[in-house]
C-alpha atoms as a PDB file:
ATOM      1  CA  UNK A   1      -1.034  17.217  -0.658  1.00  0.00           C
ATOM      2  CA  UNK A   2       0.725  16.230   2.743  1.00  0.00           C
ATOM      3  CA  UNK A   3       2.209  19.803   2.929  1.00  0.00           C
ATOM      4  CA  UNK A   4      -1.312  21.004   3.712  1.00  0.00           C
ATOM      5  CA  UNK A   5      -2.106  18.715   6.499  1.00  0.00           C
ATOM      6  CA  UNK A   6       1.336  17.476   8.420  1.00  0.00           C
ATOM      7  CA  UNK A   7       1.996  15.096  10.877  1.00  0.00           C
ATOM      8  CA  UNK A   8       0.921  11.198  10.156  1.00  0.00           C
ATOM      9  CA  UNK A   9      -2.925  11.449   9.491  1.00  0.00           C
ATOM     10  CA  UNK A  10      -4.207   8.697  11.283  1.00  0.00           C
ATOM     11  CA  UNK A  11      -5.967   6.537  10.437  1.00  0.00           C
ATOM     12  CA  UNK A  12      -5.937   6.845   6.762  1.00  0.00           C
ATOM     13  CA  UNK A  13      -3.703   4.894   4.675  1.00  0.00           C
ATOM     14  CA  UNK A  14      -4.382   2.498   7.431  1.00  0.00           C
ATOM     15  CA  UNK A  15      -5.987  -0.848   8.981  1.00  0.00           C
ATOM     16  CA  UNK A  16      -8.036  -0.668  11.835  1.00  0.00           C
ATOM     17  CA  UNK A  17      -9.107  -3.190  14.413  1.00  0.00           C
ATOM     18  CA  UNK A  18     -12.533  -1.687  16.040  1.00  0.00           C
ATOM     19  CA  UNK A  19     -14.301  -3.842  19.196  1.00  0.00           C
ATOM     20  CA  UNK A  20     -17.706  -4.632  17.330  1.00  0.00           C
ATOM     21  CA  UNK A  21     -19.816  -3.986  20.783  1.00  0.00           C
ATOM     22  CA  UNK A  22     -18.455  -0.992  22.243  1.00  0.00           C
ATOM     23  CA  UNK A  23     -16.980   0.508  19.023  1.00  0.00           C
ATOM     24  CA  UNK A  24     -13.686   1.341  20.563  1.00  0.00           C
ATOM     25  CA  UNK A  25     -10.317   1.192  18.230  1.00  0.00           C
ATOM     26  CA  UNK A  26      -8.196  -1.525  19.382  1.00  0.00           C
ATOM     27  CA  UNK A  27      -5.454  -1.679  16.943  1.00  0.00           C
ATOM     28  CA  UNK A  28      -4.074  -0.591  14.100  1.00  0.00           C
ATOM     29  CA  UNK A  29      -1.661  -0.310  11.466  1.00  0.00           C
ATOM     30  CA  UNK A  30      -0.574   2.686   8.888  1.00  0.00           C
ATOM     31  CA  UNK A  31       0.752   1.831   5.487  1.00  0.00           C
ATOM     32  CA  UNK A  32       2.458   5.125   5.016  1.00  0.00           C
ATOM     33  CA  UNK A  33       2.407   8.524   6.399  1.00  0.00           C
ATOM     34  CA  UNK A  34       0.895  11.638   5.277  1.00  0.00           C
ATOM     35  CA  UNK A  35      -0.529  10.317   2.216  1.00  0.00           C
ATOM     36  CA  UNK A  36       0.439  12.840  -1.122  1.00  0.00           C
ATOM     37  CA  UNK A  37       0.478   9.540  -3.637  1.00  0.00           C
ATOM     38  CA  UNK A  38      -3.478   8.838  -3.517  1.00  0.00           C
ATOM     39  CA  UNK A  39      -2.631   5.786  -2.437  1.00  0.00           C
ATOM     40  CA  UNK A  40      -5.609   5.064  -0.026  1.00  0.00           C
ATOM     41  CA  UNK A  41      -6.664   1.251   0.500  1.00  0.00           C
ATOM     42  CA  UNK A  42      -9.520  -0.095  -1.736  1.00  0.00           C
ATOM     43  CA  UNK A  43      -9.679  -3.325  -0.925  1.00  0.00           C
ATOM     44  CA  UNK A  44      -9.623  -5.045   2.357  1.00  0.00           C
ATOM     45  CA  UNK A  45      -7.121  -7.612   4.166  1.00  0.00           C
ATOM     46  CA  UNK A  46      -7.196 -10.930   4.102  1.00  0.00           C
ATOM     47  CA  UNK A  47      -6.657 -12.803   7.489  1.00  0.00           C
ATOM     48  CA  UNK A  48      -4.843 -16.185   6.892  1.00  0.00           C
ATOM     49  CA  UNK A  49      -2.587 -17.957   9.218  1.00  0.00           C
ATOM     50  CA  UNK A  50       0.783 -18.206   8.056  1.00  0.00           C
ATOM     51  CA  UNK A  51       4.149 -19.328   8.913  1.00  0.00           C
ATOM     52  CA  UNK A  52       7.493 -17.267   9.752  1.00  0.00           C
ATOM     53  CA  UNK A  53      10.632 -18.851  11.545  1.00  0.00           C
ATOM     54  CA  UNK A  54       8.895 -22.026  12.841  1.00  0.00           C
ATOM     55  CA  UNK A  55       5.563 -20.687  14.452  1.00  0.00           C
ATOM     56  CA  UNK A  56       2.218 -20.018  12.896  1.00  0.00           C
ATOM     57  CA  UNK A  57       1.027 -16.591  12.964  1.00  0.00           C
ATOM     58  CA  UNK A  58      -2.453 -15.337  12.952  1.00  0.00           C
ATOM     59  CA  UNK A  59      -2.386 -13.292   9.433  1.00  0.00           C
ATOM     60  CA  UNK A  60      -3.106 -10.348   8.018  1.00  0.00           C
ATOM     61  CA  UNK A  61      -2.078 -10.055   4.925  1.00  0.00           C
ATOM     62  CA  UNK A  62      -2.868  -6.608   2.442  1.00  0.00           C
ATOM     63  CA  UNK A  63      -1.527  -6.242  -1.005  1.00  0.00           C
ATOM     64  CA  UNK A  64      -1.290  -2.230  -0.789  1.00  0.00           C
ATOM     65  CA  UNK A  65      -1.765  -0.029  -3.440  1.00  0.00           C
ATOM     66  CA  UNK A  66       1.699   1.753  -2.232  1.00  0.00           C
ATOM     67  CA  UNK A  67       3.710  -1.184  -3.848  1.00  0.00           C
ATOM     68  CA  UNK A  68       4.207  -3.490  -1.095  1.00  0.00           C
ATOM     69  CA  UNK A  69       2.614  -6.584   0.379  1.00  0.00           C
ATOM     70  CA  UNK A  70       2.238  -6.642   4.085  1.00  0.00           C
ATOM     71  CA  UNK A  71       2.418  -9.483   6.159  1.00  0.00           C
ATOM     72  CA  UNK A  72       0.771  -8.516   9.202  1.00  0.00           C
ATOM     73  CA  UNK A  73      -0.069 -10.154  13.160  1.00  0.00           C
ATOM     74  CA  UNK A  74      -3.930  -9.785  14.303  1.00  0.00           C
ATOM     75  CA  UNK A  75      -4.288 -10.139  18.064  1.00  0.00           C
ATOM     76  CA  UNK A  76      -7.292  -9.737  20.281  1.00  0.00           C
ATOM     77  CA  UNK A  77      -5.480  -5.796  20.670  1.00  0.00           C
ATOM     78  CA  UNK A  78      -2.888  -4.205  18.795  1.00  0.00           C
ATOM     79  CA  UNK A  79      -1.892  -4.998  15.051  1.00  0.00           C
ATOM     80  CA  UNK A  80       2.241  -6.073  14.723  1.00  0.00           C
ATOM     81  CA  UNK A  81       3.979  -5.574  11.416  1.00  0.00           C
ATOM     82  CA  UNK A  82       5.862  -8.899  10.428  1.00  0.00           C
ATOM     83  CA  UNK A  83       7.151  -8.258   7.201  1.00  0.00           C
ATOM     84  CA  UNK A  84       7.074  -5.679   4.175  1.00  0.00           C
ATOM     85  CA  UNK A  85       8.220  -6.229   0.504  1.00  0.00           C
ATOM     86  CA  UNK A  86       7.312  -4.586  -2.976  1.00  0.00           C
ATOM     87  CA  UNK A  87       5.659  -7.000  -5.561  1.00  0.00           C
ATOM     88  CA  UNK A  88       5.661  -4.189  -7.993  1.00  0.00           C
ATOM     89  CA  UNK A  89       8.233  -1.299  -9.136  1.00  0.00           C
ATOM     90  CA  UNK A  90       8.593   0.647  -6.542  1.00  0.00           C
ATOM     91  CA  UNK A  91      10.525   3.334  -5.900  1.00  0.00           C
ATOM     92  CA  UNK A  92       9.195   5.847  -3.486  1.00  0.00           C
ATOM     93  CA  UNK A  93      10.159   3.868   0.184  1.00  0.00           C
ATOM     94  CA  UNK A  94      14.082   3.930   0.903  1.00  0.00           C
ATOM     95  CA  UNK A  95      13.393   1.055   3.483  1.00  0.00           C
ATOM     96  CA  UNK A  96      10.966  -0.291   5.654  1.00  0.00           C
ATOM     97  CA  UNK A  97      11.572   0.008  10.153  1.00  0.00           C
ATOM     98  CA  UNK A  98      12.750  -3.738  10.834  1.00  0.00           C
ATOM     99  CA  UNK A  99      10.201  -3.533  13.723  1.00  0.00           C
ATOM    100  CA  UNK A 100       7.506  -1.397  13.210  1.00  0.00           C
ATOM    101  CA  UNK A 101       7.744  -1.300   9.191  1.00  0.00           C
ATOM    102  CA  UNK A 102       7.826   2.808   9.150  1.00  0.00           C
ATOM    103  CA  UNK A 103       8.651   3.672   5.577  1.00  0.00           C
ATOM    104  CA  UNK A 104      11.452   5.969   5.158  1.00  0.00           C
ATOM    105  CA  UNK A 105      10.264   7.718   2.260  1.00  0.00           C
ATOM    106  CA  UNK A 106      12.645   9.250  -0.271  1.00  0.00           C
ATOM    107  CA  UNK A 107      11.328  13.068  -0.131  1.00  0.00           C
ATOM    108  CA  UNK A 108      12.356  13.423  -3.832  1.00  0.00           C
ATOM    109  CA  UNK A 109       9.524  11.119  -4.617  1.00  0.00           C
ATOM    110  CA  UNK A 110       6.841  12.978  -2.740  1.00  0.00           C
ATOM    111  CA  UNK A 111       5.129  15.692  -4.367  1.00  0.00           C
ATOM    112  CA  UNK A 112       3.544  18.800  -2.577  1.00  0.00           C
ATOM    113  CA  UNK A 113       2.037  22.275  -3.227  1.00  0.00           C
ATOM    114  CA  UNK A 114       3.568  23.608  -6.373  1.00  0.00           C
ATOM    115  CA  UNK A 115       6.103  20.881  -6.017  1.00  0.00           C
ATOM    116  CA  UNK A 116       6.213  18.137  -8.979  1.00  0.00           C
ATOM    117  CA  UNK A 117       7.746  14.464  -7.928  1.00  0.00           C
ATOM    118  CA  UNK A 118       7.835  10.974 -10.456  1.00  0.00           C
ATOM    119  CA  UNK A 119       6.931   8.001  -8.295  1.00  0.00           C
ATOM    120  CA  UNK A 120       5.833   4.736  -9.047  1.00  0.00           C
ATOM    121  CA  UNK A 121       3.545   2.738  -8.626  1.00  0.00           C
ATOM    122  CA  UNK A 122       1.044   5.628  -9.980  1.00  0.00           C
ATOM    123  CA  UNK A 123      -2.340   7.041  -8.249  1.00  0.00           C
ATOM    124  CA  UNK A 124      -3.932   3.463  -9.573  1.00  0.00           C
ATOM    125  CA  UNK A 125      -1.558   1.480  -7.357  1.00  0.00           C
ATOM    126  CA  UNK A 126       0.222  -1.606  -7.144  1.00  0.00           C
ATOM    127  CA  UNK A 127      -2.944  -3.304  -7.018  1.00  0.00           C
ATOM    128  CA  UNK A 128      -6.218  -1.183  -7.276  1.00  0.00           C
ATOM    129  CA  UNK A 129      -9.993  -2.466  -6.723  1.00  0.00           C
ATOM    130  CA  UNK A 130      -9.979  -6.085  -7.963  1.00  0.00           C
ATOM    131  CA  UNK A 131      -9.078  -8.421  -4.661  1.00  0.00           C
ATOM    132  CA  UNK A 132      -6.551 -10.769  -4.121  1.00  0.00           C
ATOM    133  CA  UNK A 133      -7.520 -14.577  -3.907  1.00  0.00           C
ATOM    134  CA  UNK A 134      -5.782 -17.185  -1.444  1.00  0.00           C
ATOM    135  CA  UNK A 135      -5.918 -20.944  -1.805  1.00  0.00           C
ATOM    136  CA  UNK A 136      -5.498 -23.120   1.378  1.00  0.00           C
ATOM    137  CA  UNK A 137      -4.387 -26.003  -1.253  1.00  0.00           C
ATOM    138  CA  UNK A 138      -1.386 -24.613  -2.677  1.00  0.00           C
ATOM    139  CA  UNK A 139      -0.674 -21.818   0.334  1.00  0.00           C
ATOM    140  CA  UNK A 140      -0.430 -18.682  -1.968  1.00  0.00           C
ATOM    141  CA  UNK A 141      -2.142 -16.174  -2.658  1.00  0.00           C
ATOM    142  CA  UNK A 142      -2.876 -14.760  -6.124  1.00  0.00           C
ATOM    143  CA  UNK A 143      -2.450 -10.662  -6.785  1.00  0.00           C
ATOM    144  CA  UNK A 144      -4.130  -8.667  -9.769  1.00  0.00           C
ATOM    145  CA  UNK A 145      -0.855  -6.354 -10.173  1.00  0.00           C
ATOM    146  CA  UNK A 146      -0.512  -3.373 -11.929  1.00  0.00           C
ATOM    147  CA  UNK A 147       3.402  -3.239 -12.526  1.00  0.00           C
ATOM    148  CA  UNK A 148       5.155  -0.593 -14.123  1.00  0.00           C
ATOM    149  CA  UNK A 149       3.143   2.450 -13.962  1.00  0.00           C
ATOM    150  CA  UNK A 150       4.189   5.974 -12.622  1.00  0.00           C
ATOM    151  CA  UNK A 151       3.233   9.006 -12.065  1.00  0.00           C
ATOM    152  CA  UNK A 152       4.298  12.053 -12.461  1.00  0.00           C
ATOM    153  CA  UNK A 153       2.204  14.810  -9.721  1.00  0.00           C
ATOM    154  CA  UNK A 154       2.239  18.510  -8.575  1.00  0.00           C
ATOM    155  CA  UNK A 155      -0.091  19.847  -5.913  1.00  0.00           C
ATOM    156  CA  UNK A 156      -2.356  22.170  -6.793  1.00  0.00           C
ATOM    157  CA  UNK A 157      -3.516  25.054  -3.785  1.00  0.00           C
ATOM    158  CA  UNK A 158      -6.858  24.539  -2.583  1.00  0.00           C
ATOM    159  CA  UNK A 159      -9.149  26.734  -5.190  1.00  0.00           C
ATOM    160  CA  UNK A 160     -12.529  25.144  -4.112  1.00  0.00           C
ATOM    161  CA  UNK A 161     -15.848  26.423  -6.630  1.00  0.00           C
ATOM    162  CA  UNK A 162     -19.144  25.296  -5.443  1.00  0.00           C
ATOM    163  CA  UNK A 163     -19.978  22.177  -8.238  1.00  0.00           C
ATOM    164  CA  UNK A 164     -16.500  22.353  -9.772  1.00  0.00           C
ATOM    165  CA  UNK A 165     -14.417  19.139  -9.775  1.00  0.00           C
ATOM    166  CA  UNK A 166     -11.295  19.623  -7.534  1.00  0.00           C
ATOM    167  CA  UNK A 167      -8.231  17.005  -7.603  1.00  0.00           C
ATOM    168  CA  UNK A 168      -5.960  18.945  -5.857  1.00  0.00           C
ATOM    169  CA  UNK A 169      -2.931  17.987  -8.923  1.00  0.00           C
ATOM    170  CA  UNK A 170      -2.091  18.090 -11.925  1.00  0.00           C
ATOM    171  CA  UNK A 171      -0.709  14.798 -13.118  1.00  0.00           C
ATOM    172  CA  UNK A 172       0.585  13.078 -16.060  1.00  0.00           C
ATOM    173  CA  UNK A 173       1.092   8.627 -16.649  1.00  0.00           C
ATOM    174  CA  UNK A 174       4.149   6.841 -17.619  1.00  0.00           C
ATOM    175  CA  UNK A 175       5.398   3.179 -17.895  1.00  0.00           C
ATOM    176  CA  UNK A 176       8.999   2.557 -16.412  1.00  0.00           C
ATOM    177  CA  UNK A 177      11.413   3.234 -19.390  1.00  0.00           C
ATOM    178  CA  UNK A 178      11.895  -0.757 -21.263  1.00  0.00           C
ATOM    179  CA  UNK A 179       8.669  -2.421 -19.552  1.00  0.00           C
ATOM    180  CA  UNK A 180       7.149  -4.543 -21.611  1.00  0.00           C
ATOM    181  CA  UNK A 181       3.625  -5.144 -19.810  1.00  0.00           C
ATOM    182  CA  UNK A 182       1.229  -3.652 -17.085  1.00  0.00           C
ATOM    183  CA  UNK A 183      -0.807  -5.962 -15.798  1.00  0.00           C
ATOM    184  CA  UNK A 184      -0.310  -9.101 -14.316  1.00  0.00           C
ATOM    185  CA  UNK A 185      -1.216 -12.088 -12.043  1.00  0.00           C
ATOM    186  CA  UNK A 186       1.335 -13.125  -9.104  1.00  0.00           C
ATOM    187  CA  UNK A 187       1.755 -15.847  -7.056  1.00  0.00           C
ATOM    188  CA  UNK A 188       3.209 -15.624  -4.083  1.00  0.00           C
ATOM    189  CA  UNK A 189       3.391 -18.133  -1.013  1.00  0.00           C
ATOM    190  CA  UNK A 190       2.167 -17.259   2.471  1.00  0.00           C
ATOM    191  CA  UNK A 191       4.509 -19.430   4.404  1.00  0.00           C
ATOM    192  CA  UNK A 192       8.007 -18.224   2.795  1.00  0.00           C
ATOM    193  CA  UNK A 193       7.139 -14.483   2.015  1.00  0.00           C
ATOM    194  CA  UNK A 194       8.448 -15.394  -1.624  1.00  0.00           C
ATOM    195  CA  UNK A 195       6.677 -14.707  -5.198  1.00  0.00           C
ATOM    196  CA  UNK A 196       6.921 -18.185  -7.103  1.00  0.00           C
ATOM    197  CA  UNK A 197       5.444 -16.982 -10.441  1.00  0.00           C
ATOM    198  CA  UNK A 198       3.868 -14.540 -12.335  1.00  0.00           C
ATOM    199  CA  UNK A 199       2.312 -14.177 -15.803  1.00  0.00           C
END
């Protein structure tokens, strides 16, 4: 739970750009703050060129398990945030920094020690462990989605036992009220920043 660690927690939730000869972090970028959703990245960026008001970008693009696809800048130094949207129901960011893509997170939504919150997406994600696929033919890029799912959390206080299993939550599943599916397979095209189907 965030309330037992504050401040940002860098680098998790997070992208890093590391010099492969001398080691040394040259960028980054976090997804969101003080993690309490379990929403840690599985799977890793892709980096594709894209295009955004008439010049081409060199990509980074991450379909988070927070809810939102991020369109990123890679540079020989720091990481830039271009652009932020959910692909699935999400409800847990108020709005995203225009510039640096900060979530403003409704507190609400956030669970903590002996605190219960519903968010969605759930623990799973947006998108969990199976990766995204791009195609240079038809410039999109295809997501394995989990839509629909929430969560509903309360932090637990640290009770560690040697060779017991601790979560640090209880938690209980739910599918947003009138959803008629979970999974699904998006489309969405690098170049306009715009979902053209899904199934």
């Amino acid at each position: 739970m965030g309330d037992q660690r504050p401040g940002d927690n860098l680098y998790t939730t997070s992208v890093v750009a590391l010099d492969v000869t001398t080691g040394a972090l040259k960028g980054y970028f976090q997804y969101h703050q003080n993690d309490s959703w379990d929403w840690d990245e599985v799977s890793p960026p892709i980096l594709v060129d894209y295009r955004r008001n008439g010049r081409t970008i060199k990509g980074l693009i991450d379909v988070a398990r927070n809810g939102y696809l991020w369109f990123l800048e890679r540079s020989t130094g720091p990481i830039t945030f271009v652009e932020g949207k959910p692909y699935v129901y999400q409800n847990v960011f108020k709005s995203l920094d225009p510039k640096t893509g900060r979530p403003e997170v409704d507190v609400t939504r956030k669970p903590a020690t002996g605190k219960s919150a519903s968010y969605c997406p759930d623990a799973h994600g947006g998108k969990n462990w199976p990766p995204i696929a791009f195609s240079p033919k038809t410039r999109m890029i295809y997501i394995p989605a989990n839509d629909n799912l929430c969560e509903t959390m309360t932090g637990d206080k640290p009770n560690y036992r040697a060779g017991e299993r601790f979560v640090g939550a209880t938690y209980t599943f739910s599918v947003v009220p009138g959803a008629d599916h979970v999974g699904e397979v998006q489309a969405w095209n690098v170049d306009t920043g715009l979902r053209v189907w899904s199934h």
